[in-house]
C-alpha atoms as a PDB file:
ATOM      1  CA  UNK A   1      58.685  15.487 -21.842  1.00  0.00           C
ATOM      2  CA  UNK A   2      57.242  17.069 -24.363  1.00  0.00           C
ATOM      3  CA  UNK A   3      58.619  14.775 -27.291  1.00  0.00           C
ATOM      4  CA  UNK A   4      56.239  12.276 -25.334  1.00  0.00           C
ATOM      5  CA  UNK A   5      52.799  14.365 -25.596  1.00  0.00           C
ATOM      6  CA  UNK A   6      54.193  15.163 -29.244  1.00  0.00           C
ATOM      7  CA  UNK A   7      54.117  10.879 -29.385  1.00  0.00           C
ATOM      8  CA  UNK A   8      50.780  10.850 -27.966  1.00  0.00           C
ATOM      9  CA  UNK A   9      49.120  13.699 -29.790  1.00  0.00           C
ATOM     10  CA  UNK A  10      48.670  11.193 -33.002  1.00  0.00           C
ATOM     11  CA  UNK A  11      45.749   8.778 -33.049  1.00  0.00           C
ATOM     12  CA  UNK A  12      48.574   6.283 -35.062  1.00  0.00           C
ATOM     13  CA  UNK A  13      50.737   6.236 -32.797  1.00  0.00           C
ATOM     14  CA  UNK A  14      48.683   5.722 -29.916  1.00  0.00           C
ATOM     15  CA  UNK A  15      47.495   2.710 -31.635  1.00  0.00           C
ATOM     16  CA  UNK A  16      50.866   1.426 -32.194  1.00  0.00           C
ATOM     17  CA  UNK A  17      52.213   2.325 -28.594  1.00  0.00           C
ATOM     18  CA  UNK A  18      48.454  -0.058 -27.272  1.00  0.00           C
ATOM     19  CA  UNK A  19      49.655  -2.855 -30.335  1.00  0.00           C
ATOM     20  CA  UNK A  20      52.886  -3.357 -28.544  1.00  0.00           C
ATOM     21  CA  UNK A  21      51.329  -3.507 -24.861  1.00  0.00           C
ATOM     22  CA  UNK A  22      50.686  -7.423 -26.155  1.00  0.00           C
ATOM     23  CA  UNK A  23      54.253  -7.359 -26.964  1.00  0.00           C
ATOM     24  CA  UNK A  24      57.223  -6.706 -29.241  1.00  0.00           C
ATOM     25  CA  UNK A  25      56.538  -6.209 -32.895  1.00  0.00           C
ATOM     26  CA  UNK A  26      58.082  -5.842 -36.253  1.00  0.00           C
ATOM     27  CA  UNK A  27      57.801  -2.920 -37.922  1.00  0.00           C
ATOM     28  CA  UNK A  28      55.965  -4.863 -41.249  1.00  0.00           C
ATOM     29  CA  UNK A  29      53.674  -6.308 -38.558  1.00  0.00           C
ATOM     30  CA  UNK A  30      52.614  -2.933 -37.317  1.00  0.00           C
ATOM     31  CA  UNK A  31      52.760  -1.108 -40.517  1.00  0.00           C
ATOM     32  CA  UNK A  32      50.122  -4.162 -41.736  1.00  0.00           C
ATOM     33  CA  UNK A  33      47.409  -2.987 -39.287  1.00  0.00           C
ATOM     34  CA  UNK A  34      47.230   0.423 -40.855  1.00  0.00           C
ATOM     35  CA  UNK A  35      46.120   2.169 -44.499  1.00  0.00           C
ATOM     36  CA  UNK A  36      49.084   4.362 -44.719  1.00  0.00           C
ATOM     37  CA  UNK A  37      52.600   4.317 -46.771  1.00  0.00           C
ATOM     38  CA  UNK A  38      55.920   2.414 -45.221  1.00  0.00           C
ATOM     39  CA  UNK A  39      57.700   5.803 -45.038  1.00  0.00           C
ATOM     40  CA  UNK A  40      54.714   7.775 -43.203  1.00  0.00           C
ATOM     41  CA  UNK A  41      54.831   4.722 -40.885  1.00  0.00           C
ATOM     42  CA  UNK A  42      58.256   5.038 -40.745  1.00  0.00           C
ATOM     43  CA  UNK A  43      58.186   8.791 -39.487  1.00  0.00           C
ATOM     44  CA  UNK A  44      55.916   7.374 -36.612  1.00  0.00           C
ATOM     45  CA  UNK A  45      57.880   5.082 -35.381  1.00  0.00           C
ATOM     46  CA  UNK A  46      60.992   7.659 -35.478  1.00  0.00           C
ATOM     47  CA  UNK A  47      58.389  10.053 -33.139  1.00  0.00           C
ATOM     48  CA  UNK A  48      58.208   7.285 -31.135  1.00  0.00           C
ATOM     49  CA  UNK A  49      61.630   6.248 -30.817  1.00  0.00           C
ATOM     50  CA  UNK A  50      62.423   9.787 -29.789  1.00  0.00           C
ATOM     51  CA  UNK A  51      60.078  10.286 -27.283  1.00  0.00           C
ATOM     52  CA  UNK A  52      61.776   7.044 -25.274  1.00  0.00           C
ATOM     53  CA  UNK A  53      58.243   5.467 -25.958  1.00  0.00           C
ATOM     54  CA  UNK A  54      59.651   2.237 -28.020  1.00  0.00           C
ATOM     55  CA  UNK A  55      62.612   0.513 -28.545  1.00  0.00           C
ATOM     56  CA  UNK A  56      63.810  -0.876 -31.898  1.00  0.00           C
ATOM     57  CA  UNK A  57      66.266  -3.943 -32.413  1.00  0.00           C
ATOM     58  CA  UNK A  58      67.468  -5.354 -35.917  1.00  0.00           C
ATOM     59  CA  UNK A  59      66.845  -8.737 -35.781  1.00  0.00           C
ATOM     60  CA  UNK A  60      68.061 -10.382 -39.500  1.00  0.00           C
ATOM     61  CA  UNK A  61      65.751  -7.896 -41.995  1.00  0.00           C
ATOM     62  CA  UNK A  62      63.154  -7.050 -39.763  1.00  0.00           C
ATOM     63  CA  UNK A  63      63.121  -3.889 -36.988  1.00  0.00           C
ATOM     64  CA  UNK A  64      61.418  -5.434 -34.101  1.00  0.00           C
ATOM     65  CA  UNK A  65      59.538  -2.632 -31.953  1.00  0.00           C
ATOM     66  CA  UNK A  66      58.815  -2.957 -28.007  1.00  0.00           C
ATOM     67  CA  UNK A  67      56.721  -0.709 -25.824  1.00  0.00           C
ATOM     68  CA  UNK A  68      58.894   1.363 -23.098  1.00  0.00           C
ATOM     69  CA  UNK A  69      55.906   1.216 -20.464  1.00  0.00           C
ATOM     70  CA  UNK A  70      58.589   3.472 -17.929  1.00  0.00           C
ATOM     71  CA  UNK A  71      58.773   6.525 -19.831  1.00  0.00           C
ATOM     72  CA  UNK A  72      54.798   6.332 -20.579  1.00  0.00           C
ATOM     73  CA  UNK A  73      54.215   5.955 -16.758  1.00  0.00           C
ATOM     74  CA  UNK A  74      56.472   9.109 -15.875  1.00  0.00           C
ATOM     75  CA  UNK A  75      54.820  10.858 -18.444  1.00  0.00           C
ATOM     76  CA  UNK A  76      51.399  10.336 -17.212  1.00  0.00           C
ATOM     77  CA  UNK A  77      52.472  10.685 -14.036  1.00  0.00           C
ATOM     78  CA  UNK A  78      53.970  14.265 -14.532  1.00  0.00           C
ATOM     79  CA  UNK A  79      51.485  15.397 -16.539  1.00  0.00           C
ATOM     80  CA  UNK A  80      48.537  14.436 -13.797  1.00  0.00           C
ATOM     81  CA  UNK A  81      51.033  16.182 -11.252  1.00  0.00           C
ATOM     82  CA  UNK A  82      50.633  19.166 -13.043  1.00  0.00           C
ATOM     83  CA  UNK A  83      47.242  19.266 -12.708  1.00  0.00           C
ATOM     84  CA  UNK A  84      47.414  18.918  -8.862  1.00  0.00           C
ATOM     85  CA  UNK A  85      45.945  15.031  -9.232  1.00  0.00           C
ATOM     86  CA  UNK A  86      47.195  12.404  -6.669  1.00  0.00           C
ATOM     87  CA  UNK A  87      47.395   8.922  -7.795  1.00  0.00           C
ATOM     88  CA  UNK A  88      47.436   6.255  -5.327  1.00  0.00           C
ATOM     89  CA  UNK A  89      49.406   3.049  -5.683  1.00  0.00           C
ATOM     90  CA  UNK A  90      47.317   0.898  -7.504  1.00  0.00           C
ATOM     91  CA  UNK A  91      49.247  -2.465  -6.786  1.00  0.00           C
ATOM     92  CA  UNK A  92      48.501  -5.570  -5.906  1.00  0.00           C
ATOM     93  CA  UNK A  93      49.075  -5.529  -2.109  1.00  0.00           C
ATOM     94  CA  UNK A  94      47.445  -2.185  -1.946  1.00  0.00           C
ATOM     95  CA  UNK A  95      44.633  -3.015  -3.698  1.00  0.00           C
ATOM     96  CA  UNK A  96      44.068  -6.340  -1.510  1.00  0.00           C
ATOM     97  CA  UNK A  97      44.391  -4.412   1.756  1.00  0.00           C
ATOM     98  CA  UNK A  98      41.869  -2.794   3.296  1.00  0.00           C
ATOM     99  CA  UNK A  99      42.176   1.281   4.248  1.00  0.00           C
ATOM    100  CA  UNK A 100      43.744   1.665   7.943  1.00  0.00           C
ATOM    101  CA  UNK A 101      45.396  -1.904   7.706  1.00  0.00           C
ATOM    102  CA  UNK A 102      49.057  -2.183   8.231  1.00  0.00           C
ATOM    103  CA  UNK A 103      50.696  -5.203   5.555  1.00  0.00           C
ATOM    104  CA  UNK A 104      54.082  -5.405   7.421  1.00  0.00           C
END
């Protein structure tokens, strides 16, 4: 877990990790969207990678990148536990039903 708040302590990777919530990248696209050397972004995405936050595939020459949106969720979800925070399912059906109602 705490690979994952390592992840999310950089303000580069956090803009990679809300890049790839549109979908899979490569790593040149990504790496176009910032001011910084191939190998620094390189050492971001292997932060990332570690932490379970993306995936990489070769595809030909190019290292497509795709957003793990399971291991962010846990992640967030243990780390508002530990504060003593409830979250309440936010899903659809939830959200469309009124308190006190039963769905079933």
């Amino acid at each position: 877990m705490s690979s994952v708040f390592k992840a999310l302590s950089d303000p580069t990777r956090r803009e990679v990790l809300s890049l790839l919530r549109a979908g899979p990248l490569s790593a040149g696209e990504i790496s176009d969207k910032f001011d910084v050397s191939r190998p620094t972004m390189s050492a971001h995405f292997a932060v990332l990678r570690e932490a379970g936050l993306v995936t990489s595939e070769k595809q030909g020459k190019s290292v497509i990148y795709q957003l793990q949106m399971s291991v962010l969720e846990d992640a967030l979800l243990g780390f508002a536990k530990g504060f003593g925070w409830e979250l309440k399912d936010q899903s659809p059906a939830s959200a469309d039903t009124p308190p006190g109602k039963d769905v079933s």
